[in-house]
N, C-alpha and C. Protein backbone atom coordinates (compact mmCIF):
# COMPACT_ATOMS: atom_id res chain seq x y z
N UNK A 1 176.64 13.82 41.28
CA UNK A 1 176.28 15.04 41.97
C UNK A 1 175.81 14.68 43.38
N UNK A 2 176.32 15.27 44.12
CA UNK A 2 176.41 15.11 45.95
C UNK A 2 175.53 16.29 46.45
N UNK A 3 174.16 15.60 46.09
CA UNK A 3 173.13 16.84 47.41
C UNK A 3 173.04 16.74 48.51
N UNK A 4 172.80 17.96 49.80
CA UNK A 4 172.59 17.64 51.11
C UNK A 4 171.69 18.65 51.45
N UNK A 5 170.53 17.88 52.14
CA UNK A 5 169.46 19.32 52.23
C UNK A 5 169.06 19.65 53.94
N UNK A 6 168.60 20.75 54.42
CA UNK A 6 168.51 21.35 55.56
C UNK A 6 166.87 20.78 55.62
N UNK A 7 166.12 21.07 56.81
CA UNK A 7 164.79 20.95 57.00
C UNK A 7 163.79 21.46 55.81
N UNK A 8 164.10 22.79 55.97
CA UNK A 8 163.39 23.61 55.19
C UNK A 8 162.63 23.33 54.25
N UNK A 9 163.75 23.31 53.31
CA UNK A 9 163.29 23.07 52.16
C UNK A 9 162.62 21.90 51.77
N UNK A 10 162.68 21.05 52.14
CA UNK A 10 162.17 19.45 51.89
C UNK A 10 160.83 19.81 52.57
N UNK A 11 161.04 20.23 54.30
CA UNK A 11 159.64 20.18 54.13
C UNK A 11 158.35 21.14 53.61
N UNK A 12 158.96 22.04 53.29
CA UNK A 12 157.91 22.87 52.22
C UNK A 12 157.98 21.64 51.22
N UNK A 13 158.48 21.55 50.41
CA UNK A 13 158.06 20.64 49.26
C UNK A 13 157.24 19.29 49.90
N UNK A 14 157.09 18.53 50.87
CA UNK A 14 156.42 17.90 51.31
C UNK A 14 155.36 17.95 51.33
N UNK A 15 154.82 19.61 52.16
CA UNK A 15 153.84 19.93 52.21
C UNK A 15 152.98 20.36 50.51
N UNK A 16 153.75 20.57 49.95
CA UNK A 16 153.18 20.82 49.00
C UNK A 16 152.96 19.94 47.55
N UNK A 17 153.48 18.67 48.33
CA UNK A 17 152.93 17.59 47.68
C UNK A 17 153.90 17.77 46.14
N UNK A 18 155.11 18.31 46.73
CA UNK A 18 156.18 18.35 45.04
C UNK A 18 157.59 17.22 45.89
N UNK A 19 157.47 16.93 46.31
CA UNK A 19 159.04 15.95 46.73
C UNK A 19 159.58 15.29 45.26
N UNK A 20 158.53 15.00 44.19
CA UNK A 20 158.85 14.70 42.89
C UNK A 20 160.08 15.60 42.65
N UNK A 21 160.11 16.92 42.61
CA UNK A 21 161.07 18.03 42.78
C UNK A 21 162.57 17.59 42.75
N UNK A 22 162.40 16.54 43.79
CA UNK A 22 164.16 16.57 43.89
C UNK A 22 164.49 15.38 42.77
N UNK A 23 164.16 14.58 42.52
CA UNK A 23 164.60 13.89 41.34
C UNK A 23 164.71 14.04 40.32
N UNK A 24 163.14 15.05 40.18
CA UNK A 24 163.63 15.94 38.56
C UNK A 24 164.98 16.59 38.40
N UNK A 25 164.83 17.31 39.44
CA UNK A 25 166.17 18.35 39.22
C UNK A 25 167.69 17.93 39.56
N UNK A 26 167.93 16.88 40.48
CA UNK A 26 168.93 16.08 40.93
C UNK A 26 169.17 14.53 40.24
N UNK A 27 168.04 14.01 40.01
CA UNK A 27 168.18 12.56 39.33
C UNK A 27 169.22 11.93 40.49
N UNK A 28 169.14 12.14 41.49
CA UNK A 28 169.34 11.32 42.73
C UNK A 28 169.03 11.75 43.51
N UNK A 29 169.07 11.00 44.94
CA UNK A 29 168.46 11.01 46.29
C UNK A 29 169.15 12.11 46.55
N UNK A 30 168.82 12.60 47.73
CA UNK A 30 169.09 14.02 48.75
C UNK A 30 169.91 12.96 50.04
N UNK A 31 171.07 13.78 50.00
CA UNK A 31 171.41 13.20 51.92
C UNK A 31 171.01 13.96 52.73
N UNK A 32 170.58 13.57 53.86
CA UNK A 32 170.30 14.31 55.06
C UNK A 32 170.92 14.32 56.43
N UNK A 33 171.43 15.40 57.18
CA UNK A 33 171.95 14.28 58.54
C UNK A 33 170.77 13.61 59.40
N UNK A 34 171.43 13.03 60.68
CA UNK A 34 170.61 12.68 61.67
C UNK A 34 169.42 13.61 62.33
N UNK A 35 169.82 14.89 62.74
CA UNK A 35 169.15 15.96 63.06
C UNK A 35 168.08 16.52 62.22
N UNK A 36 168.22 16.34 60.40
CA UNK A 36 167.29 16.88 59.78
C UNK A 36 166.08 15.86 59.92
N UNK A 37 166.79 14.75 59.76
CA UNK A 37 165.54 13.11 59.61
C UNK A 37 164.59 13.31 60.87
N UNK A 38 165.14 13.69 61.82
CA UNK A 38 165.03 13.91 62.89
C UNK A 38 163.63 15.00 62.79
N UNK A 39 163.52 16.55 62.22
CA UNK A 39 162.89 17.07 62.53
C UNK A 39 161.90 16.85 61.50
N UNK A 40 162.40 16.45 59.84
CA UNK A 40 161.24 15.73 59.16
C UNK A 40 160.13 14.88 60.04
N UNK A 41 160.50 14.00 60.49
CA UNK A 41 159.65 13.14 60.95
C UNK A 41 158.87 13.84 62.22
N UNK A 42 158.36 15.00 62.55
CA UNK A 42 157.86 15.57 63.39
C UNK A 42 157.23 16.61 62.86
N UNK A 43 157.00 16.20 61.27
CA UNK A 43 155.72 17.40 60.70
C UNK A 43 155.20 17.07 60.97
N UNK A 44 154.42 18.47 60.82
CA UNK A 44 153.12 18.42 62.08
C UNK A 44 151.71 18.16 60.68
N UNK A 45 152.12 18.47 59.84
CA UNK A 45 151.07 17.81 58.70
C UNK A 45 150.96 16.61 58.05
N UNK A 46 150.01 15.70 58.20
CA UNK A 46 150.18 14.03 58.59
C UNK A 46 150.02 13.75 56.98
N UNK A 47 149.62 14.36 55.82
CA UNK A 47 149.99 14.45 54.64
C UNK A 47 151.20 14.11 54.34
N UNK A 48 151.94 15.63 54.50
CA UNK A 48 153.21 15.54 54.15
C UNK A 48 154.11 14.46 54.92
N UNK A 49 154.00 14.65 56.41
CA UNK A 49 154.61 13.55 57.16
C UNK A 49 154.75 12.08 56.45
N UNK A 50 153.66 11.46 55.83
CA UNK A 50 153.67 10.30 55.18
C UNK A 50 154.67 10.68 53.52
N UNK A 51 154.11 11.51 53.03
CA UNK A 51 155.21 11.77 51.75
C UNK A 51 156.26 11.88 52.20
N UNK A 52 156.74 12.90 53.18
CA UNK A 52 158.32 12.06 54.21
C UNK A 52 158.91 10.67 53.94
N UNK A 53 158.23 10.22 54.86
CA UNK A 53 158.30 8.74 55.43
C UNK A 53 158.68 7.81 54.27
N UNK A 54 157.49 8.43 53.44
CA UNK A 54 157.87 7.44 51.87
C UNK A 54 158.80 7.74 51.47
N UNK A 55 159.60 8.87 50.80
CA UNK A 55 160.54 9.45 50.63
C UNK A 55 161.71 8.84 51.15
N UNK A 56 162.27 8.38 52.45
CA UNK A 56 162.69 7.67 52.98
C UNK A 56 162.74 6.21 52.82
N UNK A 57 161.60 5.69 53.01
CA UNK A 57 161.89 4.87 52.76
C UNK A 57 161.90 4.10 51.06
N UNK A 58 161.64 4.97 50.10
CA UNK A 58 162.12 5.08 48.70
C UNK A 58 163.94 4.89 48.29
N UNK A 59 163.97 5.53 49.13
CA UNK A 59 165.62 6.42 48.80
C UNK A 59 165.82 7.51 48.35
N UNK A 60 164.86 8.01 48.50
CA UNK A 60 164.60 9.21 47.70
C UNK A 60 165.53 10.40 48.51
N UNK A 61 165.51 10.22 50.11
CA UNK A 61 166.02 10.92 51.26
C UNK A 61 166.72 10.01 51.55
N UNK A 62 168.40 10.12 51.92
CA UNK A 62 168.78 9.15 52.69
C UNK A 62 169.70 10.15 53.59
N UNK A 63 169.64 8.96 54.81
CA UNK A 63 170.17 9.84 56.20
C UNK A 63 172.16 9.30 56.57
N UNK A 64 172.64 10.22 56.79
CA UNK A 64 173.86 9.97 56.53
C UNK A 64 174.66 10.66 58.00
N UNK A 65 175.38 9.58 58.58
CA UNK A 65 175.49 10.06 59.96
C UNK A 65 176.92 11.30 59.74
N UNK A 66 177.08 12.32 60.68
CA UNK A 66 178.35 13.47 60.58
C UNK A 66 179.05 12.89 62.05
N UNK A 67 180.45 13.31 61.67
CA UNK A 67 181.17 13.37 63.07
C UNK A 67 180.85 15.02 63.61
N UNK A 68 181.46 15.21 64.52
CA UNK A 68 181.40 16.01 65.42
C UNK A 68 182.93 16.71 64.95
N UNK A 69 182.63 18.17 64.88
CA UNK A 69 184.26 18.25 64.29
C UNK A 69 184.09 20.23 65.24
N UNK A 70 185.32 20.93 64.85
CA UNK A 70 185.27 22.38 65.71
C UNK A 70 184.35 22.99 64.56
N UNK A 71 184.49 23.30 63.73
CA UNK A 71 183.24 23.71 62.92
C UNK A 71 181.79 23.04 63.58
N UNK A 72 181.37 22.08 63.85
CA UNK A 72 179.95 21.67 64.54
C UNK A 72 179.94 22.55 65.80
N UNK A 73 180.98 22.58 66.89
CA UNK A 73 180.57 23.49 67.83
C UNK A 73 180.40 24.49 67.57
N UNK A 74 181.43 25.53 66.73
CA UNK A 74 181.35 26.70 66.80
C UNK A 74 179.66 27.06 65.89
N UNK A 75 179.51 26.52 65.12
CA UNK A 75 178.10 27.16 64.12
C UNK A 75 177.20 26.41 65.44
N UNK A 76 177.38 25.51 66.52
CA UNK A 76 175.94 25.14 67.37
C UNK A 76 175.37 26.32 68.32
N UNK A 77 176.60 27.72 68.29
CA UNK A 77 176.11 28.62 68.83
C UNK A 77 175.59 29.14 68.75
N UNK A 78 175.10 29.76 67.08
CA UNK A 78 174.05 30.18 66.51
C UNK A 78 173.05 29.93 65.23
N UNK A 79 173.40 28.67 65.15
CA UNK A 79 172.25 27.64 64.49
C UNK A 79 171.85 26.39 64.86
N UNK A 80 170.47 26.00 64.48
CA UNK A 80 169.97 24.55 65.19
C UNK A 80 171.12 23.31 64.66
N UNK A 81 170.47 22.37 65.40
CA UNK A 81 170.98 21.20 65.09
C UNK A 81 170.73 20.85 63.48
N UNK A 82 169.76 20.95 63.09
CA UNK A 82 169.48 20.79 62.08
C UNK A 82 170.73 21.45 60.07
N UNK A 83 170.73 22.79 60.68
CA UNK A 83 171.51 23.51 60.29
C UNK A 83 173.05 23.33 59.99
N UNK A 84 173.34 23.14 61.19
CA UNK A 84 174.87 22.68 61.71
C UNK A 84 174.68 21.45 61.07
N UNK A 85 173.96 20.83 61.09
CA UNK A 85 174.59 18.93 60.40
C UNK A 85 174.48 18.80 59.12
N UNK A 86 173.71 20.06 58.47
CA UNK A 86 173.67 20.13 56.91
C UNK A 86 174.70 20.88 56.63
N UNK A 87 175.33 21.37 57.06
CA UNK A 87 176.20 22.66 56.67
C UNK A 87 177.51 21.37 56.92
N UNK A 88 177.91 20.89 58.16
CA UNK A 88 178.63 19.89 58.39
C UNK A 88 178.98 18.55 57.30
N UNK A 89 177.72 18.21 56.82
CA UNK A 89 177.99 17.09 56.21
C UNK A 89 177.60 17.45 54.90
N UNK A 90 177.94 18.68 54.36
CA UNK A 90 178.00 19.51 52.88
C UNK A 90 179.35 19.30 52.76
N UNK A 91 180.05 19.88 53.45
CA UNK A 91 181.47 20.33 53.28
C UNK A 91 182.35 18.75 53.67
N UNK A 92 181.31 17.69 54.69
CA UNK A 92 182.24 16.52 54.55
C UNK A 92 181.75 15.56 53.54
N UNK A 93 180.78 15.69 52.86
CA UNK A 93 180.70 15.14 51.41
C UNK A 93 181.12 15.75 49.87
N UNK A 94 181.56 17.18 50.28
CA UNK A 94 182.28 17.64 49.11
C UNK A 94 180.93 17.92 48.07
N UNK A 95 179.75 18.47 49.23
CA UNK A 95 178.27 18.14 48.25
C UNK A 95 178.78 19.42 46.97
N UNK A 96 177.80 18.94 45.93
CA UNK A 96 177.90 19.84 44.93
C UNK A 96 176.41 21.18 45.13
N UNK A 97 175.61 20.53 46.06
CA UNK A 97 174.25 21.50 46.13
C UNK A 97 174.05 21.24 47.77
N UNK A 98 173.69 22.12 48.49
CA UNK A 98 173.18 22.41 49.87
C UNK A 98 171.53 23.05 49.49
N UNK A 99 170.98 22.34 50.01
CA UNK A 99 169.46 23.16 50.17
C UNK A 99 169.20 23.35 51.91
N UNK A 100 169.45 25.10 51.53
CA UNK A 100 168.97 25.53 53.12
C UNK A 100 168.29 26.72 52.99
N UNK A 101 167.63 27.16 53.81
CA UNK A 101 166.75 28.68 53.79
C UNK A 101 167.70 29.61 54.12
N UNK A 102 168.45 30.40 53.59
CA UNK A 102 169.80 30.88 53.19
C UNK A 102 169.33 32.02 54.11
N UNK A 103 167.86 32.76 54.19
CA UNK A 103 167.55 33.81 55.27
C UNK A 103 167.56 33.40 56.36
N UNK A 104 166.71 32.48 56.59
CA UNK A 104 166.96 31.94 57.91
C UNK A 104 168.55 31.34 58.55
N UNK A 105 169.20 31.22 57.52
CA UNK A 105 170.26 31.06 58.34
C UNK A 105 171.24 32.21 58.42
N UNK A 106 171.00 33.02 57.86
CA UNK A 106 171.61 34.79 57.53
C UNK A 106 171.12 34.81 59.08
N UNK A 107 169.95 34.99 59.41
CA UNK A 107 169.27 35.50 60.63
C UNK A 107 169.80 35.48 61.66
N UNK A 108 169.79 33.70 62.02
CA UNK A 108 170.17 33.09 62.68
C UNK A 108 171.92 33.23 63.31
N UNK A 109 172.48 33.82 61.91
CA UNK A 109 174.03 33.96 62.86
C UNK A 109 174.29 35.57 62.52
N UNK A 110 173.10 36.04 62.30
CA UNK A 110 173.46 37.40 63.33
C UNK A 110 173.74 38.22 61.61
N UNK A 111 173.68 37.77 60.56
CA UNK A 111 173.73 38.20 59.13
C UNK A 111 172.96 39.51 59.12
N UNK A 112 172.65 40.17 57.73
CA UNK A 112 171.48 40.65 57.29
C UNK A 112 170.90 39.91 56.32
């Protein structure tokens, strides 16, 4: 089973001191792109930030680089970087689970 997760969600569970979460329910690591690792490591709660970090460096999170493809431009118009490289490297790992804040990204491209 091929997970790939957005900011979001990981870092709520960070903060809330459940990152246990993804192994229960996955029994493997989470991929992430560059952009999500990216905004993980800039919680602003030095708690969770370290359950991050560990996480990482566990394997628990691993970071997995995306090419650049016309799907990355076109979704960079109305979603973050973050977004776009999970959504990107879902569909180029053939993931079986995406974890993203499904409102926030409704929002974000103009959805309801």
């Amino acid at each position: 089973m091929r997970v790939v997760s957005d900011t979001s969600p990981l870092s709520c569970l960070a903060s809330l001191d459940r990152l246990d979460l993804i192994e229960r329910q996955f029994r493997r690591s989470v991929i992430v792109p560059h952009a999500v690792e990216q905004e993980l490591l800039r919680h602003p709660d030095p708690r969770a930030l370290e359950r991050l970090k560990s996480a990482f460096a566990e394997g628990t999170l691993r970071v997995r680089e995306i090419e650049s493809t016309s799907l990355t431009r076109i979704l960079a118009n109305t979603l973050d970087a973050g977004e776009v490289q999970a959504l990107t490297l879902a569909l180029a790992e053939k993931a079986d689970w995406l974890l993203i804040d499904e409102k926030e990204g409704r929002h974000r491209s103009g959805g309801n």
